[in-house]
PDB file of N, CA and C in Angstrom:
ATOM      1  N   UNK A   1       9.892 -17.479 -15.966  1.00  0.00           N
ATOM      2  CA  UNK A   1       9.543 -16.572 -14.883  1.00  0.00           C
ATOM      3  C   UNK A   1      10.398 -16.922 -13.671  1.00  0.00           C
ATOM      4  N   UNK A   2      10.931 -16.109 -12.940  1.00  0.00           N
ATOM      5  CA  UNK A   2      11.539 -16.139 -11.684  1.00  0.00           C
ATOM      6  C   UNK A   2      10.834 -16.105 -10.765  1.00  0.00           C
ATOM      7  N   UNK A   3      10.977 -17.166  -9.375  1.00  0.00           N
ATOM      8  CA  UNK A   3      10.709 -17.212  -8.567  1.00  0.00           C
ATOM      9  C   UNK A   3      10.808 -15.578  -7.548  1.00  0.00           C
ATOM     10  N   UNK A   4      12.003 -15.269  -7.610  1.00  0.00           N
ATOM     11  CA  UNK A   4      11.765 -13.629  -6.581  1.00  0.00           C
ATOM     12  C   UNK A   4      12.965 -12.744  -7.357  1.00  0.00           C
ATOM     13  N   UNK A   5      13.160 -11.531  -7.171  1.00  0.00           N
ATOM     14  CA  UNK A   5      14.017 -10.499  -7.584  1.00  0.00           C
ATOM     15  C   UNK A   5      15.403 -10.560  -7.070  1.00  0.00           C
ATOM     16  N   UNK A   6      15.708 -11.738  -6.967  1.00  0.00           N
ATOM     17  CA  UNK A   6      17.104 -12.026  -5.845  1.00  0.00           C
ATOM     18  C   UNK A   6      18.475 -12.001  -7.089  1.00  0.00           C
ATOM     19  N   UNK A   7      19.167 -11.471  -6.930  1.00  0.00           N
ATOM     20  CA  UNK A   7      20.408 -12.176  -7.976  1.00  0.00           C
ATOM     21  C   UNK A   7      20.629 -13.398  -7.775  1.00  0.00           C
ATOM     22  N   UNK A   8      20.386 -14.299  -6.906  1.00  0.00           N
ATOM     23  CA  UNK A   8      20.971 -15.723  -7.317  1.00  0.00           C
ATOM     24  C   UNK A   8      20.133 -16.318  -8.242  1.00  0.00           C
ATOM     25  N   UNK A   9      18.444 -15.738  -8.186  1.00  0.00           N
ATOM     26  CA  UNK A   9      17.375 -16.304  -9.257  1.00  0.00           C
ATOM     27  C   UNK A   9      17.817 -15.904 -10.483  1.00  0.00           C
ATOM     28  N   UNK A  10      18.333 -14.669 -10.641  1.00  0.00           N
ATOM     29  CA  UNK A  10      19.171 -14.389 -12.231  1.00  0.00           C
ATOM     30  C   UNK A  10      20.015 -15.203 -12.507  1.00  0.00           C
ATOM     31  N   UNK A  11      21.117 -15.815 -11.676  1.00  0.00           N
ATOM     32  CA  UNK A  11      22.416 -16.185 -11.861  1.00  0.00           C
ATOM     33  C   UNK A  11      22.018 -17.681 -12.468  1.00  0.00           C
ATOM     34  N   UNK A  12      21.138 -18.131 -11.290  1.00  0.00           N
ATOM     35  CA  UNK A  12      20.800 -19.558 -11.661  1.00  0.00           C
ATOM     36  C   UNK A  12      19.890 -19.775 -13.063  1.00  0.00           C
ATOM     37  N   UNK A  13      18.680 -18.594 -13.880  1.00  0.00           N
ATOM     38  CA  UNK A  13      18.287 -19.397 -15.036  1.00  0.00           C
ATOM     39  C   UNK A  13      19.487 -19.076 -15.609  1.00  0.00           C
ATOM     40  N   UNK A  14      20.059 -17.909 -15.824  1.00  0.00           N
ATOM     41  CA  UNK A  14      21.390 -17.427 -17.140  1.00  0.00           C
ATOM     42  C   UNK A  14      22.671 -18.719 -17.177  1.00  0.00           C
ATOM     43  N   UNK A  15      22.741 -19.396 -15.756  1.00  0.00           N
ATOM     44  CA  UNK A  15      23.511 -20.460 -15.788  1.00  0.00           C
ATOM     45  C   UNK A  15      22.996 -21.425 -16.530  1.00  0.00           C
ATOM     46  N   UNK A  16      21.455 -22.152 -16.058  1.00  0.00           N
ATOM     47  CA  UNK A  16      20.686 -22.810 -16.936  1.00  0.00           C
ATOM     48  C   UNK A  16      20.746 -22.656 -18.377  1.00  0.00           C
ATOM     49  N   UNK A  17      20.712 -21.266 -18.679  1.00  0.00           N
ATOM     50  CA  UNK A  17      20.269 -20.840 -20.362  1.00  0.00           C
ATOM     51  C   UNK A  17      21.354 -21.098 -21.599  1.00  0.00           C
ATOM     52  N   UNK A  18      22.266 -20.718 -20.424  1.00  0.00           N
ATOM     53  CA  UNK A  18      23.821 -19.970 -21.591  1.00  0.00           C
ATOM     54  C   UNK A  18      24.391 -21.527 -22.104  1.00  0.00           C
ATOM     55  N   UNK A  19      24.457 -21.085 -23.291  1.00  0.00           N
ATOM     56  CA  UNK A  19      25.375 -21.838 -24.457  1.00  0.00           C
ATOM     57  C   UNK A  19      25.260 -21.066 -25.632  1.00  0.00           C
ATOM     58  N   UNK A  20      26.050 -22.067 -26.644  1.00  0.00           N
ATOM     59  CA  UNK A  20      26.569 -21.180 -27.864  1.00  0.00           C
ATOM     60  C   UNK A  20      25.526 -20.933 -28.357  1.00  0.00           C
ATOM     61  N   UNK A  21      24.596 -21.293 -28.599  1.00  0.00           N
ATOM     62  CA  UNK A  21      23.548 -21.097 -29.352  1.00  0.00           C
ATOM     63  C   UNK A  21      23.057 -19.195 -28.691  1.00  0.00           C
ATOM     64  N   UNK A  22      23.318 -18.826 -27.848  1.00  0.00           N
ATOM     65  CA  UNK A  22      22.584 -17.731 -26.945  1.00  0.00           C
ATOM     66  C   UNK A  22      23.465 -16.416 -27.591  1.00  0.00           C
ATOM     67  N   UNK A  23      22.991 -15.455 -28.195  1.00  0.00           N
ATOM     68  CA  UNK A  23      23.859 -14.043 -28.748  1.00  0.00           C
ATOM     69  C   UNK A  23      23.475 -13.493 -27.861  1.00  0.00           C
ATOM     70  N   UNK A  24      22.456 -12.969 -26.791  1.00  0.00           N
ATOM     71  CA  UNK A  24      22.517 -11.933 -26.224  1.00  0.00           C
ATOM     72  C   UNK A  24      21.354 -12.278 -25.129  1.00  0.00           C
ATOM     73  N   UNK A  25      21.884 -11.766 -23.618  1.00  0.00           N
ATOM     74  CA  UNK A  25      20.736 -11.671 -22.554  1.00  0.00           C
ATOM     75  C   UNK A  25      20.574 -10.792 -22.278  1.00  0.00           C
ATOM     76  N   UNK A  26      19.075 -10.599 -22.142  1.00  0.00           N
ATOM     77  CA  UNK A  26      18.641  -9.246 -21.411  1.00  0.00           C
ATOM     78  C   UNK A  26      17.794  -9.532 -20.090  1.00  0.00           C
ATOM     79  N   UNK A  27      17.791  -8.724 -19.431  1.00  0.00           N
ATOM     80  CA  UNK A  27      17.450  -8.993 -17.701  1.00  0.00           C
ATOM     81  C   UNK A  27      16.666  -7.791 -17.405  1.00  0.00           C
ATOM     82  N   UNK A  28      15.762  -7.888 -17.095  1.00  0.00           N
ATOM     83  CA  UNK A  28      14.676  -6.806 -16.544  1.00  0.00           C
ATOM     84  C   UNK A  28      14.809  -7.115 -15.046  1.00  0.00           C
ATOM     85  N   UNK A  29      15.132  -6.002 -14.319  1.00  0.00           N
ATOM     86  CA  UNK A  29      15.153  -5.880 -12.913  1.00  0.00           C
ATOM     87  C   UNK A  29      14.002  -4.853 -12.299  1.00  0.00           C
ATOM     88  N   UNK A  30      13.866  -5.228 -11.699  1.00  0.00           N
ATOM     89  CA  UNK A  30      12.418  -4.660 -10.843  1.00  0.00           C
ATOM     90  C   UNK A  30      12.297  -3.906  -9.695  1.00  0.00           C
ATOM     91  N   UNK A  31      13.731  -3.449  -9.261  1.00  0.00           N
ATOM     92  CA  UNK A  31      14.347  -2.920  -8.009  1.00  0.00           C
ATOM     93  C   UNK A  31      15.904  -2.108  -8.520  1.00  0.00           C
ATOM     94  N   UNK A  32      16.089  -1.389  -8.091  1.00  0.00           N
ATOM     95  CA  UNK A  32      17.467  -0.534  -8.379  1.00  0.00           C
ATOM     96  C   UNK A  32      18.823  -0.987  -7.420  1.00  0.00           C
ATOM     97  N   UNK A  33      18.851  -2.418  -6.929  1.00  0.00           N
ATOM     98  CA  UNK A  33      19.980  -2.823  -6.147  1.00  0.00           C
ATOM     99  C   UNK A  33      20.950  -3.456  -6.884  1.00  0.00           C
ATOM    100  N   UNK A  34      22.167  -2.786  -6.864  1.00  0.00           N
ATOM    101  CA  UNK A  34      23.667  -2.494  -7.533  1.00  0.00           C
ATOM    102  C   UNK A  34      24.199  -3.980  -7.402  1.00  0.00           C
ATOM    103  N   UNK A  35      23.970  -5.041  -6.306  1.00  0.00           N
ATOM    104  CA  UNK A  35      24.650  -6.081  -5.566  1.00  0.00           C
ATOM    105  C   UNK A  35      24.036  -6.813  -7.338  1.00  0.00           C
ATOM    106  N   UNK A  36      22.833  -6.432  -7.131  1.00  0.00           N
ATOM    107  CA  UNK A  36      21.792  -7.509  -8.266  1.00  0.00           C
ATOM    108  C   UNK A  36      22.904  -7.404  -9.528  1.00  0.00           C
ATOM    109  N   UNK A  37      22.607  -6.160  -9.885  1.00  0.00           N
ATOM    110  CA  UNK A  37      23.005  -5.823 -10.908  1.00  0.00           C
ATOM    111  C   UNK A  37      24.703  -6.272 -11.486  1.00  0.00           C
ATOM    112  N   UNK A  38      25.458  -6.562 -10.435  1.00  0.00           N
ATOM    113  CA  UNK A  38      26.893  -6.423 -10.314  1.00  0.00           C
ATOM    114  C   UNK A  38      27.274  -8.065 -10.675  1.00  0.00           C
ATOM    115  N   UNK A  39      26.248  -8.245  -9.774  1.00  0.00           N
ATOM    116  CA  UNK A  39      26.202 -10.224 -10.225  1.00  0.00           C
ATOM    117  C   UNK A  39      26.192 -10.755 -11.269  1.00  0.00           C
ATOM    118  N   UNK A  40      25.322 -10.262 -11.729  1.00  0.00           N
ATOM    119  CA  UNK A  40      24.549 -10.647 -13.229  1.00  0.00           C
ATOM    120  C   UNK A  40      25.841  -9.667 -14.547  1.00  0.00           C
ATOM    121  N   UNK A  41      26.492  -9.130 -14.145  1.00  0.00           N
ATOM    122  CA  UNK A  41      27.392  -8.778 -15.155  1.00  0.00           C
ATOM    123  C   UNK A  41      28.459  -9.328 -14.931  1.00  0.00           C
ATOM    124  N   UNK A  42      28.926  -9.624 -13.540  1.00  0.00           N
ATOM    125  CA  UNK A  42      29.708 -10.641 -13.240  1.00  0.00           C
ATOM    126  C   UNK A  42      29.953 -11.774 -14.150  1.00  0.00           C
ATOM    127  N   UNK A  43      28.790 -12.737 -13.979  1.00  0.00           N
ATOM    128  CA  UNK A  43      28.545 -13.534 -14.584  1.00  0.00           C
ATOM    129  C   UNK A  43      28.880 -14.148 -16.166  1.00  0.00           C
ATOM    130  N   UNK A  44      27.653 -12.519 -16.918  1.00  0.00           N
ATOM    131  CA  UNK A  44      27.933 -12.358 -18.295  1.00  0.00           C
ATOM    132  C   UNK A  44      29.069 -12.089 -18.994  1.00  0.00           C
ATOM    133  N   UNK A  45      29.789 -11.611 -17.864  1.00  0.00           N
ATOM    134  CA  UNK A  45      31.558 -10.662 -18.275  1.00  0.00           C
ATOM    135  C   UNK A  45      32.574 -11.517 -18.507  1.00  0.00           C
ATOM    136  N   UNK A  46      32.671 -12.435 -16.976  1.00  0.00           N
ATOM    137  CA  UNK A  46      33.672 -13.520 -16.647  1.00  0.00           C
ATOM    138  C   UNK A  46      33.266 -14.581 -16.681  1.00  0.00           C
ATOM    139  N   UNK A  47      32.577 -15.307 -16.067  1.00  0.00           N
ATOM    140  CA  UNK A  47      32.018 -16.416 -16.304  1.00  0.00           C
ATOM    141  C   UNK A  47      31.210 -17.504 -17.151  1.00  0.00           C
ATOM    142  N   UNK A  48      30.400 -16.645 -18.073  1.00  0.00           N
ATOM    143  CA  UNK A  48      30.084 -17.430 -19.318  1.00  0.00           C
ATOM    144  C   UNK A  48      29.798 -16.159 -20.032  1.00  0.00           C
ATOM    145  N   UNK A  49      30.938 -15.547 -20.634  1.00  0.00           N
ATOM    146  CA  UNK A  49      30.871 -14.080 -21.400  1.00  0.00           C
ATOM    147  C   UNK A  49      29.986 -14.603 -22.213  1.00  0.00           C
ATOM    148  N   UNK A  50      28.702 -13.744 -22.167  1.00  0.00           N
ATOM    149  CA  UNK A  50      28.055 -13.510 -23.302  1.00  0.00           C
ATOM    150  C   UNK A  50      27.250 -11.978 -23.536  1.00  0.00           C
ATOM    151  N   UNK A  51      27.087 -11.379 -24.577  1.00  0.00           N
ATOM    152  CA  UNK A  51      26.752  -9.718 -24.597  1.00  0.00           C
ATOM    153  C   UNK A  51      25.196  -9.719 -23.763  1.00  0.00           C
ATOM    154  N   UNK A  52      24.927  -8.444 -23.355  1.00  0.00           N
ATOM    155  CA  UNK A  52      23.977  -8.624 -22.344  1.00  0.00           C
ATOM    156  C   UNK A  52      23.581  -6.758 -21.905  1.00  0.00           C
ATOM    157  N   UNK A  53      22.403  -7.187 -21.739  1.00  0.00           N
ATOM    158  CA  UNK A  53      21.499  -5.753 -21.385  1.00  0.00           C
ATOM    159  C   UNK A  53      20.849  -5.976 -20.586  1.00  0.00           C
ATOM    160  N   UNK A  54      20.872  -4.764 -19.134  1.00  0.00           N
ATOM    161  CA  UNK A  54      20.082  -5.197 -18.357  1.00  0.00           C
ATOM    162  C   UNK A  54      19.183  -3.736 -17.980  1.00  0.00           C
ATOM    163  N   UNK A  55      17.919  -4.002 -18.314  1.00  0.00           N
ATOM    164  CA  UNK A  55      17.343  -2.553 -17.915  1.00  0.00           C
ATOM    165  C   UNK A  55      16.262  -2.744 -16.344  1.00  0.00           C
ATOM    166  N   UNK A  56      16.277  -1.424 -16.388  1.00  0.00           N
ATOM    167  CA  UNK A  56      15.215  -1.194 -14.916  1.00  0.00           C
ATOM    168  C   UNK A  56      13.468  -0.672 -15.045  1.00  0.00           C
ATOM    169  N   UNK A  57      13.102  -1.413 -14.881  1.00  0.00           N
ATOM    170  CA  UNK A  57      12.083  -1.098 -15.074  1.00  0.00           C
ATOM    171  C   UNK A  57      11.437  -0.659 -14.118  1.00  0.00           C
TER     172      UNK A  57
END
């Protein structure tokens, strides 16, 4: 569970989480802000590519 709806709270467990063992993250967002969203693919894209879905709930 995350502390608040912030992208750095995404950035920081998916940093925590990711290794080889991980095929796919998915991210439930709770708010429609693009910054959030942009981060967190950031992340998954360039930084520790791994495949990834993020829906809005």
């Amino acid at each position: 569970e995350l502390p608040n709806d912030r992208s750095e709270a995404f950035i920081h467990i998916i940093g925590n989480s990711a290794s080889p063992r991980v095929d796919l993250v998915c991210c439930i967002l709770t708010n429609n802000r693009k910054d959030c969203y942009d981060a967190i693919e950031k992340v998954l894209c360039i930084d520790c590519p791994i495949p990834s879905q993020v829906f809005l709930y």
